[in-house]
C-alpha atoms as a PDB file:
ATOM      1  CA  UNK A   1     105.394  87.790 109.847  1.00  0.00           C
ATOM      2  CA  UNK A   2     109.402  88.857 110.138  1.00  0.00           C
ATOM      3  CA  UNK A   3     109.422  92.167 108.145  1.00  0.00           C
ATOM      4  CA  UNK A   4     112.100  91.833 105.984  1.00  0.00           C
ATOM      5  CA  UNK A   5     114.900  93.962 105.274  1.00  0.00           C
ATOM      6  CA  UNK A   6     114.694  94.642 101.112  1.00  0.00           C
ATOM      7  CA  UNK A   7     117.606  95.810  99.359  1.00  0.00           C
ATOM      8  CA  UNK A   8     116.108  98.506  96.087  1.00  0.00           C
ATOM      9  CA  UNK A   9     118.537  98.880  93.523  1.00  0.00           C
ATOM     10  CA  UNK A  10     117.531 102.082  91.422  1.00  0.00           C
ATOM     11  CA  UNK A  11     119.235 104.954  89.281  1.00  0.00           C
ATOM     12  CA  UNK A  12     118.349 108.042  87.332  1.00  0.00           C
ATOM     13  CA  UNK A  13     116.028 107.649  84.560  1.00  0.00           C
ATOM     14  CA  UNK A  14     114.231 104.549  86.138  1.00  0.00           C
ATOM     15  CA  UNK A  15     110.701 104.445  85.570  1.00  0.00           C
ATOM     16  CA  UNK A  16     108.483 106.361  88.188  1.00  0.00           C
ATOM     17  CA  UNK A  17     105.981 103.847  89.062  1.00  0.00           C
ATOM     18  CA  UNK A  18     108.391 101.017  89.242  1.00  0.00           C
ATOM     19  CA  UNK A  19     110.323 103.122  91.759  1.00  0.00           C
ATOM     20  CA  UNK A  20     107.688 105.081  93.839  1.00  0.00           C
ATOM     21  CA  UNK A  21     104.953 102.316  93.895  1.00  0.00           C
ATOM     22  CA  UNK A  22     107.506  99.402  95.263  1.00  0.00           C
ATOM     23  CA  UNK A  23     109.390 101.214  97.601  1.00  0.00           C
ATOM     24  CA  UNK A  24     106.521 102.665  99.303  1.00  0.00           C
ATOM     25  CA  UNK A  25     104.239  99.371  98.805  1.00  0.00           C
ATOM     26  CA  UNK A  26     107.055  97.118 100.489  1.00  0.00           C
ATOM     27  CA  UNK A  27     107.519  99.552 103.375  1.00  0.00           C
ATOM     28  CA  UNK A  28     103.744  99.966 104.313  1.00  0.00           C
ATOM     29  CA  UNK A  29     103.674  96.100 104.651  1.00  0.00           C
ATOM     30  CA  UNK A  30     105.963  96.232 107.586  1.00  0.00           C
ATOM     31  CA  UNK A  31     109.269  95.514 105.433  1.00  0.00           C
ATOM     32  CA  UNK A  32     112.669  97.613 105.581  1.00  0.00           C
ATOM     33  CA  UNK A  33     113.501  99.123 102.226  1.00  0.00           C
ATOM     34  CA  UNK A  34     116.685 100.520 101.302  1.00  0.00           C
ATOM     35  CA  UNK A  35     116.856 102.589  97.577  1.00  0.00           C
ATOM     36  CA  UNK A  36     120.259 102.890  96.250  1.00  0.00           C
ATOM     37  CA  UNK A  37     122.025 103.996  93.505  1.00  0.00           C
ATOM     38  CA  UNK A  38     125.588 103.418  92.241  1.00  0.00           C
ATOM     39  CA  UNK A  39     127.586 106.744  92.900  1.00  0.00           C
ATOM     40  CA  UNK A  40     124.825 108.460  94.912  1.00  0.00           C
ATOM     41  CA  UNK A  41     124.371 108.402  98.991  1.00  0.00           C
ATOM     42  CA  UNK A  42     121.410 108.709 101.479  1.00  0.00           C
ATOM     43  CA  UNK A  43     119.841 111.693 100.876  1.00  0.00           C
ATOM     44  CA  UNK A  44     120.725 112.499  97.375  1.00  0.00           C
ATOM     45  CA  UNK A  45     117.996 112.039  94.416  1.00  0.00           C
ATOM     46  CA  UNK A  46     117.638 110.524  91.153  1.00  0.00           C
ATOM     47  CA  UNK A  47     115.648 111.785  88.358  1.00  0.00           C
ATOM     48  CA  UNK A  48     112.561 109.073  87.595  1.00  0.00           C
ATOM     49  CA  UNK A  49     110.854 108.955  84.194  1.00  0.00           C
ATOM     50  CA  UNK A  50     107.369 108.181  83.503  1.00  0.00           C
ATOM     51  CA  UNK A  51     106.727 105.947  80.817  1.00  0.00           C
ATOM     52  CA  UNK A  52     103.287 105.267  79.349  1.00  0.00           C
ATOM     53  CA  UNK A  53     101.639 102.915  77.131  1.00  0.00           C
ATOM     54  CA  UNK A  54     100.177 105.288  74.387  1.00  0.00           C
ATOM     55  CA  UNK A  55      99.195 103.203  71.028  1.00  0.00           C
ATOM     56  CA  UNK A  56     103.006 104.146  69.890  1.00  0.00           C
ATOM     57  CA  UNK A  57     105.308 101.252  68.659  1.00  0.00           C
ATOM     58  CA  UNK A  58     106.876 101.452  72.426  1.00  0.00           C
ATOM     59  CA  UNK A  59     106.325 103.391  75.297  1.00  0.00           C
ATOM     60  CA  UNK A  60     106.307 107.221  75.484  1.00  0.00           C
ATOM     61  CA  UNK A  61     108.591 109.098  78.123  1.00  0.00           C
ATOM     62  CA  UNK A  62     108.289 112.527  80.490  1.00  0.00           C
ATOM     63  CA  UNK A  63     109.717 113.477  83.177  1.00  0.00           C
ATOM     64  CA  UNK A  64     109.124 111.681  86.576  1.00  0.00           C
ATOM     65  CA  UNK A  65     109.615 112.597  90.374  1.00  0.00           C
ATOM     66  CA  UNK A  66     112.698 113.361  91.762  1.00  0.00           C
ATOM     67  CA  UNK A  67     113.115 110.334  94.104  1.00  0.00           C
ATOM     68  CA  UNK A  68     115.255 110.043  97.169  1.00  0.00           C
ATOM     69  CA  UNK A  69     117.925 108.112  98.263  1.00  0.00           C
ATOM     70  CA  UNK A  70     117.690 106.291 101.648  1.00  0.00           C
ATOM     71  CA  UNK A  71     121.049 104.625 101.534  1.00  0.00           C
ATOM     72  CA  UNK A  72     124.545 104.673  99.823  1.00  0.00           C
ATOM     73  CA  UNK A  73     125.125 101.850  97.615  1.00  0.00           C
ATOM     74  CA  UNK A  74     128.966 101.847  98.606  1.00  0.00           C
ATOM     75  CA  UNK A  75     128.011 100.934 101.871  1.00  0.00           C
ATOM     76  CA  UNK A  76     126.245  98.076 101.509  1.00  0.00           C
ATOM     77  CA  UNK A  77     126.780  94.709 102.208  1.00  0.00           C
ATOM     78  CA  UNK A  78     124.666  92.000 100.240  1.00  0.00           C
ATOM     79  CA  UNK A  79     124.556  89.196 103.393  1.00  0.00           C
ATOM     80  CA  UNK A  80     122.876  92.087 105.477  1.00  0.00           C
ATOM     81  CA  UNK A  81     119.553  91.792 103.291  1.00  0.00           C
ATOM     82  CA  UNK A  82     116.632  89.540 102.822  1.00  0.00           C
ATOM     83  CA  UNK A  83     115.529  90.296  99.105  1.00  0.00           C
ATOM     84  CA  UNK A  84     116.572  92.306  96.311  1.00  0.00           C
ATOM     85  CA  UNK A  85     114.142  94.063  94.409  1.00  0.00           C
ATOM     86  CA  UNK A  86     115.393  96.031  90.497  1.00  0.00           C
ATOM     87  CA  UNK A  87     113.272  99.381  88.826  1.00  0.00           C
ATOM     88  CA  UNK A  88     113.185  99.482  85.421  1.00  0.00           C
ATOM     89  CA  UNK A  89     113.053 102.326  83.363  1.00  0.00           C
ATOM     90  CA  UNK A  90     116.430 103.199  81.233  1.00  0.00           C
ATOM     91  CA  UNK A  91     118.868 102.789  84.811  1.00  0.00           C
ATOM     92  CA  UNK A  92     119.263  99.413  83.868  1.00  0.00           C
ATOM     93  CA  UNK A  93     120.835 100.266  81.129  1.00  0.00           C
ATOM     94  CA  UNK A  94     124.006 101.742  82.600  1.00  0.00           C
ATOM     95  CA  UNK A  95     123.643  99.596  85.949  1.00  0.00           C
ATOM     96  CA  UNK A  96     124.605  96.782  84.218  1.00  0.00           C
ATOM     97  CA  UNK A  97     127.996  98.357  83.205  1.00  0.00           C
ATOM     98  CA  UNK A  98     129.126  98.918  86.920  1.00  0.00           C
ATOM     99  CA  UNK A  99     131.187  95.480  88.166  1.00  0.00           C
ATOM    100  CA  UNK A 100     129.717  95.857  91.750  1.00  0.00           C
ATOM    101  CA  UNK A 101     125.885  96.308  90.635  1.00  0.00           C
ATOM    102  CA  UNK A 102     126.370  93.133  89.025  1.00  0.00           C
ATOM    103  CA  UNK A 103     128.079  91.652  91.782  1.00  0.00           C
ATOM    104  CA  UNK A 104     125.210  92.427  94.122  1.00  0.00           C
ATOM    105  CA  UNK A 105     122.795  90.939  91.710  1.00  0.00           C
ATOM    106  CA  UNK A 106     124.905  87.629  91.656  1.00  0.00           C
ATOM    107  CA  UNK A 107     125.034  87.515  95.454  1.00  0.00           C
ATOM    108  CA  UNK A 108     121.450  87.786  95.761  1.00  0.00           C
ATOM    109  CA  UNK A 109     120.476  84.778  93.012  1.00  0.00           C
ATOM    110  CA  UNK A 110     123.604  82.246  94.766  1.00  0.00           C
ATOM    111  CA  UNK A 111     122.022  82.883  97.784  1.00  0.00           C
ATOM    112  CA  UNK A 112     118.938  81.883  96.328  1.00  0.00           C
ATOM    113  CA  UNK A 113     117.502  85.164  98.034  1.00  0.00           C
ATOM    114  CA  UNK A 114     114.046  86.567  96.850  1.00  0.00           C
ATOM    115  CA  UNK A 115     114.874  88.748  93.600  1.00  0.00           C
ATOM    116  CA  UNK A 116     112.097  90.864  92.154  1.00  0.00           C
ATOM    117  CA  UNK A 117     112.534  92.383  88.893  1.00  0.00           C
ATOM    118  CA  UNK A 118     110.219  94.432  86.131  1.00  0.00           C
ATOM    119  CA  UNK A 119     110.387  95.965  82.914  1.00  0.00           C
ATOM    120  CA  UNK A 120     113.995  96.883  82.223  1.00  0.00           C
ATOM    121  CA  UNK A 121     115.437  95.297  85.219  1.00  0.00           C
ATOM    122  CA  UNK A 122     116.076  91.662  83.528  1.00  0.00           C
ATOM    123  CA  UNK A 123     118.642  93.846  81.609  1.00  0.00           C
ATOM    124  CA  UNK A 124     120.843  93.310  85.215  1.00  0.00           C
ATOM    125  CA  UNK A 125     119.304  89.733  85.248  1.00  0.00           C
ATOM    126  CA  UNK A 126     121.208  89.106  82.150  1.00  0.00           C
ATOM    127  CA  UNK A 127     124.260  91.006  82.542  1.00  0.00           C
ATOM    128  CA  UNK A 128     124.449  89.166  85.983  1.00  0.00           C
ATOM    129  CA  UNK A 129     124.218  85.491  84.360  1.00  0.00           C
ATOM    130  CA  UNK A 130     121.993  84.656  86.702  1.00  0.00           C
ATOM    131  CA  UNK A 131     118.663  83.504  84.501  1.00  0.00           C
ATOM    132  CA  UNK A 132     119.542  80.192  82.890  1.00  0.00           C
ATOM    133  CA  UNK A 133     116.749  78.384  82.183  1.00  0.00           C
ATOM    134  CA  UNK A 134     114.529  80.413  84.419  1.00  0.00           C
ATOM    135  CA  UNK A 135     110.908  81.803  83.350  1.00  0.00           C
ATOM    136  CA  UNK A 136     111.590  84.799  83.467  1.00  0.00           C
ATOM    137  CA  UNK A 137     109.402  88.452  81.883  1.00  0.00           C
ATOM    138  CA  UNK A 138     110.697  91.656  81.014  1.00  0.00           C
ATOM    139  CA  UNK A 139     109.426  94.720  78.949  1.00  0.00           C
ATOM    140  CA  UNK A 140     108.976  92.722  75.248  1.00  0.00           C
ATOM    141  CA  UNK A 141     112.372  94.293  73.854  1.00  0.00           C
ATOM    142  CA  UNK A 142     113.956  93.023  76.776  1.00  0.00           C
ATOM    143  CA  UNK A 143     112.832  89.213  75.158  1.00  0.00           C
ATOM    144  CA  UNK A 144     116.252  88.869  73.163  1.00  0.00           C
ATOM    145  CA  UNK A 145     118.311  89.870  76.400  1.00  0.00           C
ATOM    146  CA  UNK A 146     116.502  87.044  78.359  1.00  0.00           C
ATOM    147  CA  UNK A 147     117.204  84.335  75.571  1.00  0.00           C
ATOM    148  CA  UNK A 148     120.657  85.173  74.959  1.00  0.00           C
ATOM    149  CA  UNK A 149     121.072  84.981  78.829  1.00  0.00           C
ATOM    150  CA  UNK A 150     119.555  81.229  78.596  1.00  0.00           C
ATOM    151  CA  UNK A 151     116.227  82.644  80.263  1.00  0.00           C
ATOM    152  CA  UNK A 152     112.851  81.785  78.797  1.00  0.00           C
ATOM    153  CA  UNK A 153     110.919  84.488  78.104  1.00  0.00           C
ATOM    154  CA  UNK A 154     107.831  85.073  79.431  1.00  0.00           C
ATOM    155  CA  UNK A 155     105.686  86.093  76.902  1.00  0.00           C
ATOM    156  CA  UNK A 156     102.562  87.542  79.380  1.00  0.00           C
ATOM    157  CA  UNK A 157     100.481  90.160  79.617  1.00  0.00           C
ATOM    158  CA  UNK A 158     101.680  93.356  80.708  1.00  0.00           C
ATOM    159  CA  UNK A 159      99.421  93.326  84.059  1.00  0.00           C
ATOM    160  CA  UNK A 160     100.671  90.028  84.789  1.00  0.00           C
ATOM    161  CA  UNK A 161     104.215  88.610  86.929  1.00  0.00           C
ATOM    162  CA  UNK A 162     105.788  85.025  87.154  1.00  0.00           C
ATOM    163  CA  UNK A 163     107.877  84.067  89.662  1.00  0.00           C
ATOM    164  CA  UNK A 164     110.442  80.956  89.210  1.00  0.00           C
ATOM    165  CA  UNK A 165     112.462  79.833  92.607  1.00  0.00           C
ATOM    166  CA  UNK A 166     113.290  83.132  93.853  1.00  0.00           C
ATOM    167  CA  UNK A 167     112.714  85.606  90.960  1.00  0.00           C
ATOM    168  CA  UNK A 168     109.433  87.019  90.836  1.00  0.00           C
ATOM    169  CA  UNK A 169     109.454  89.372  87.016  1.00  0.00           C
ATOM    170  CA  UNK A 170     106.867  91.425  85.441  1.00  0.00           C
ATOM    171  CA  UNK A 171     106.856  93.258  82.024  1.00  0.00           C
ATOM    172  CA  UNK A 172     106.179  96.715  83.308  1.00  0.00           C
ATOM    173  CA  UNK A 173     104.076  98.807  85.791  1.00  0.00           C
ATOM    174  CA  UNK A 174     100.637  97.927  85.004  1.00  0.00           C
ATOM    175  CA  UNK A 175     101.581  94.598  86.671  1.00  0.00           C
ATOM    176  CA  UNK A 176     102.716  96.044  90.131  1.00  0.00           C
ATOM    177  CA  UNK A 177      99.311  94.396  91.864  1.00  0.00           C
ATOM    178  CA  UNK A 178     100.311  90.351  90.656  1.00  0.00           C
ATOM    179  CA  UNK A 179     104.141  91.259  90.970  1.00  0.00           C
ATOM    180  CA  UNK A 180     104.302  92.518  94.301  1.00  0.00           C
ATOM    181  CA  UNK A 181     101.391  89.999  95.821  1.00  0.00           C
ATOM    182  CA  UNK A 182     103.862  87.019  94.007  1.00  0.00           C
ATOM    183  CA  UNK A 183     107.160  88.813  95.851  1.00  0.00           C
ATOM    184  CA  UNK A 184     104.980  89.132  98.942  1.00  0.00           C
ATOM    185  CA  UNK A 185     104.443  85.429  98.623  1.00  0.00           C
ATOM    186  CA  UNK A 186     108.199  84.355  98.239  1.00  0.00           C
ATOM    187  CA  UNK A 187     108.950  86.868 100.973  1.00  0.00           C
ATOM    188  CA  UNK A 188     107.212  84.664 103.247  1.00  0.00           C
ATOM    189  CA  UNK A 189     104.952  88.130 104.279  1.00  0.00           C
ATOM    190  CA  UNK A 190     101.163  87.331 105.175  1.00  0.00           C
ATOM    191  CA  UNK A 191      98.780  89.920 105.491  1.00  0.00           C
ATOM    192  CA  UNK A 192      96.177  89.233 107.628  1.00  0.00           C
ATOM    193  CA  UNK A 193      92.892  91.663 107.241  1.00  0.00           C
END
């Protein structure tokens, strides 16, 4: 296997998990990871949240890890990576409004690059245009974003992923075993035990 060179596109307030487990998962399969954040460089640190699944109408929130930055978002250049993977958490939220985040996102889906998304992170999916009549999941009140982007939602369970082409999307952190072995898959990585 070719490790691949993985651009992580994060921000303050994503969710823990679906920043920690990823970026550390990714790298101990041989793969280059890069975490950035709009207006932040290498060595600076986001604040993470931790959401959990609690028998409330949604999820419940506390305070995450600080998390840090390996790389500065200004200086990076789209053609220079193999993949693209997106926390979730509340960063998508204001990710979307920065022109260049969603520029990035667009490069990645033209190029037909692996893009691996959960929870929140369709949010930029969306924003980007880049879903049309893909299958893609998302946290459930993510659903109407994915429709009115021409996405199909898909509707499965919260441990679960899909992947369609190159976009491999989960609803939220309980599914980080099925969505990172799918990415792993469209990565082209094989583990070998």
């Amino acid at each position: 296997m070719a490790a691949k060179k993985i651009l992580f596109l994060t921000g303050d307030f994503a969710e823990d998990y679906e920043t920690m487990v990823p970026f550390q998962a990714l790298q101990a399969v041989g793969h280059t990871v890069d975490a950035v954040c709009p207006g932040k460089r290498a060595g600076e640190r986001i604040k993470t949240a931790i959401h959990d699944f609690e028998g409330d109408q949604t999820y419940t929130e506390k305070p995450g890890h600080q998390f840090t930055l390996n790389a500065t978002f200004d200086d990076i250049d789209p053609s220079q990576y193999d993949a693209l993977a997106i926390a979730g958490g509340r960063a998508p939220e204001y990710l979307r409004l920065n022109a260049k985040v969603i520029d990035v996102v667009r490069s990645f889906a033209e190029s037909k690059k692996p893009v691996a998304a959960i929870c929140h992170a369709a949010q930029l999916l969306a924003a980007a245009d880049v879903i049309r009549g893909k299958r893609i999941s998302a946290y459930p009140a993510c659903a109407p974003e994915v429709k009115l982007a021409g996405g199909d939602y898909a509707d499965i369970p919260v441990d679960a992923a899909v992947t369609d082409g190159n976009f491999v999307t989960a609803p939220a952190w309980p599914a980080h075993p099925e969505w990172l072995r799918q990415f792993l898959v469209v990565l082209g990585t094989r583990i070998e035990l």
